[in-house]
Protein backbone atom coordinates (compact mmCIF):
# COMPACT_ATOMS: atom_id res chain seq x y z
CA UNK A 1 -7.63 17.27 -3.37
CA UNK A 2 -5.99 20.13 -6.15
CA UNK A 3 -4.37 18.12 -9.44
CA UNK A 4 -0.96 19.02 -8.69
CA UNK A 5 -1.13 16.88 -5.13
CA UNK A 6 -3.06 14.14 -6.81
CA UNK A 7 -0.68 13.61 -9.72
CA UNK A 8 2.57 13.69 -7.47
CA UNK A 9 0.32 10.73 -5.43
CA UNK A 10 0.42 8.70 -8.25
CA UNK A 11 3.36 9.43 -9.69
CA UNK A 12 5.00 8.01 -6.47
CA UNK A 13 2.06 5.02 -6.63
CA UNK A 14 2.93 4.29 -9.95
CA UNK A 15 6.48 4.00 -9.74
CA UNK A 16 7.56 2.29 -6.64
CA UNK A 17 7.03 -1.51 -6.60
CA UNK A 18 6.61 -2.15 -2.57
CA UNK A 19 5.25 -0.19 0.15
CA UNK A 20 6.22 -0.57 3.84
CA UNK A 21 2.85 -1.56 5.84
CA UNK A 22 2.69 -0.42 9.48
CA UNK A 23 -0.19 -3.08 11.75
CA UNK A 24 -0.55 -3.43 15.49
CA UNK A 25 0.59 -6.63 16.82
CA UNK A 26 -2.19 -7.79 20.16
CA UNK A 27 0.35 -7.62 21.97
CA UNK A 28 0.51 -3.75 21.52
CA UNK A 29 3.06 -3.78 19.51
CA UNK A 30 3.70 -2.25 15.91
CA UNK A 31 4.87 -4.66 13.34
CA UNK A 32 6.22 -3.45 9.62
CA UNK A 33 6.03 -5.17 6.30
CA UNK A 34 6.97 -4.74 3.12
CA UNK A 35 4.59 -5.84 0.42
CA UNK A 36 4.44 -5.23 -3.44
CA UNK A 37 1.42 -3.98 -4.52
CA UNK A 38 -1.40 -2.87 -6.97
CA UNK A 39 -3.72 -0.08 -7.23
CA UNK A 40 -6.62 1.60 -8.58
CA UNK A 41 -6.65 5.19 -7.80
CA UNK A 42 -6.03 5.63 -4.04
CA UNK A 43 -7.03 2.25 -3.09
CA UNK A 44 -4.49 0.11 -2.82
CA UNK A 45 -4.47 -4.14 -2.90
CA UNK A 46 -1.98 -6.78 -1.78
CA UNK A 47 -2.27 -10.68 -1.57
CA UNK A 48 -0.28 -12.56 1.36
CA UNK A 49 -0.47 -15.79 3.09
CA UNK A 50 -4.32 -15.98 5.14
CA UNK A 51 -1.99 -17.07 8.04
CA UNK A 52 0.63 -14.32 8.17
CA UNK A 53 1.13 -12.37 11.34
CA UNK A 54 -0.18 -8.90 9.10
CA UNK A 55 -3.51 -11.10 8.78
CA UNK A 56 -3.77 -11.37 12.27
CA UNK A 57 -2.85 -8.01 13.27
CA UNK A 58 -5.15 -6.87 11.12
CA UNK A 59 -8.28 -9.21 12.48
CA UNK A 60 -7.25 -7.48 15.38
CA UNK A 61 -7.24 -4.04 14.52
CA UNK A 62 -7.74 -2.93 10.55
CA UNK A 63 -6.33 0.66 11.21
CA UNK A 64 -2.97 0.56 9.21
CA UNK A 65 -0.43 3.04 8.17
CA UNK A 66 1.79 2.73 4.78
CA UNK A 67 4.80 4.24 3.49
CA UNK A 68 5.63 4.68 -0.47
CA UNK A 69 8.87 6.06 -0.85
CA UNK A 70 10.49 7.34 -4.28
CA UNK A 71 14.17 6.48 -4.54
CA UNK A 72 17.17 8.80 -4.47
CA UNK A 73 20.82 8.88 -4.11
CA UNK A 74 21.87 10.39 -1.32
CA UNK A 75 21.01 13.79 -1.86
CA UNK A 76 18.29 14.44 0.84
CA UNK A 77 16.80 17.57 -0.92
CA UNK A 78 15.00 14.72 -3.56
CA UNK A 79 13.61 13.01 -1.13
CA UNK A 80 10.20 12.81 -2.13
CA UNK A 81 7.50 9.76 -0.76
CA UNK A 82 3.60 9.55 0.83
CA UNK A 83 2.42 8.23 3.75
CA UNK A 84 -1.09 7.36 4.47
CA UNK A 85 -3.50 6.32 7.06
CA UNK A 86 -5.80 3.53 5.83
CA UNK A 87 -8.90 1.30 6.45
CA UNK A 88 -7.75 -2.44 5.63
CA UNK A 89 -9.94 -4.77 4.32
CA UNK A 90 -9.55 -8.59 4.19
CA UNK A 91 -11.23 -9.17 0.61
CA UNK A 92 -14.25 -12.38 0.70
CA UNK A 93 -16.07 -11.98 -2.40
CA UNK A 94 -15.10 -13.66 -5.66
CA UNK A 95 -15.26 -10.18 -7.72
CA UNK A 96 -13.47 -7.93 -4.83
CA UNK A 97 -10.72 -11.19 -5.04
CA UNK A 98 -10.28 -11.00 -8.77
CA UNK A 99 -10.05 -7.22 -9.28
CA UNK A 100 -7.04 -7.06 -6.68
CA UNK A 101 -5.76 -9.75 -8.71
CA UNK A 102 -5.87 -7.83 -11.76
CA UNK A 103 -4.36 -4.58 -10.10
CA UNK A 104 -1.76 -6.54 -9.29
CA UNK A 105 -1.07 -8.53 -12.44
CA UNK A 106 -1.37 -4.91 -14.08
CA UNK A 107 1.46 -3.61 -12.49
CA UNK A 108 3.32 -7.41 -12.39
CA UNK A 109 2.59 -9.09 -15.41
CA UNK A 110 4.69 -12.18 -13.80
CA UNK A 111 2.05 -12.47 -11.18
CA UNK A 112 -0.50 -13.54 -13.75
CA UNK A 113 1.58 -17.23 -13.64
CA UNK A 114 2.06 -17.11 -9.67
CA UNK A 115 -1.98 -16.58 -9.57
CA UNK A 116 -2.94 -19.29 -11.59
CA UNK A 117 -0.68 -21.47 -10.19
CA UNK A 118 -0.18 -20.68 -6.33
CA UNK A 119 -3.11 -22.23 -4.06
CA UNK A 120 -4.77 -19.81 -3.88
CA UNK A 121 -6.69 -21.38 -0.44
CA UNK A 122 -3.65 -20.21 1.19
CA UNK A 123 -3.84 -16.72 0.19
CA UNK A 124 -6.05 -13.43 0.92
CA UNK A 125 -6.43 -10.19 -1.15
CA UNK A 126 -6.53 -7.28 0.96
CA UNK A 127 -7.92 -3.48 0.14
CA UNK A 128 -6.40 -0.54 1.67
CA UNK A 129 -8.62 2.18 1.61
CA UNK A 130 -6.91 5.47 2.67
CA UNK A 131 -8.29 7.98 4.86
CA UNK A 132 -5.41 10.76 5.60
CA UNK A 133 -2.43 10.56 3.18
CA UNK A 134 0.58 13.02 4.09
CA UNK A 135 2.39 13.88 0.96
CA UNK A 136 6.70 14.35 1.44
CA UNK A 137 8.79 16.62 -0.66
CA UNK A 138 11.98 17.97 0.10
CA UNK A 139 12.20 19.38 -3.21
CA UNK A 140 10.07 22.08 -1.83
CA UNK A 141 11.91 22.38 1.55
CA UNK A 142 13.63 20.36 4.11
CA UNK A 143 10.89 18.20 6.18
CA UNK A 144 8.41 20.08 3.75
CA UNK A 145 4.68 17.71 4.08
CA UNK A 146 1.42 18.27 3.40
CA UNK A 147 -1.66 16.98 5.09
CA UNK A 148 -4.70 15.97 2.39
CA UNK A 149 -7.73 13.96 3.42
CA UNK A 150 -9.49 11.41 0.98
């Protein structure tokens, strides 16, 4: 992946707080979240409720899509944003638990009180692990995208 896609990546990973997360309901059909989020490089980590219907779409299928959009105001030539197809993984082991954690505290300092405090037997950490991300700027064009793999 050249520099100049990589840093506009994580300049849009960096910035934006929530992500919209795209999961496939059993019942066939697609169900969208939004979720804040952490990150270390590409890989991106959430924590939710173990019972929440994205849990259980994801038990079903783990193939997931994701949207990180930068803001603007109006002016559709600045839209700028990713999108990404991903692997998710429902985090089990104590380490893979904590470092989520920690992305996410990094990036929410408030969390660090909501983790320590929340039960935490009612949660799960998940990894997203991208495998295509498609990379949106208008600054270079209307509709202007570009396809990277991982």
């Amino acid at each position: 992946m050249e520099k100049k896609i990589r840093s506009f990546i994580y300049d849009i990973m960096d910035h934006q707080p929530d992500l919209t997360l795209a999961t496939l309901r059993k019942d066939g059909w697609p169900q969208a979240n939004t979720v804040s989020y952490g990150h270390d490089g590409l890989v991106i980590y959430f924590g939710t409720g173990k019972d929440s219907q994205k849990v259980k779409n994801i038990q079903h299928c783990n193939k997931v899509s994701l949207t990180i959009n930068d803001d603007y105001q109006g002016d559709w030539n600045q839209i700028k944003g990713i999108s990404m197809a991903a692997t998710a993984t429902i985090l089990k082991g104590k380490t893979e638990v904590q470092h989520a954690i920690d992305c996410i505290i990094k990036r929410f300092p408030a969390a660090a009180d909501w983790a320590s405090t929340e039960d935490l037997a009612n949660m799960v950490y998940l990894r997203l692990t991208p495998s295509v991300i498609s990379v949106l700027d208008y600054q270079q064009g209307f509709g202007h995208t570009e396809l990277v793999s991982t």
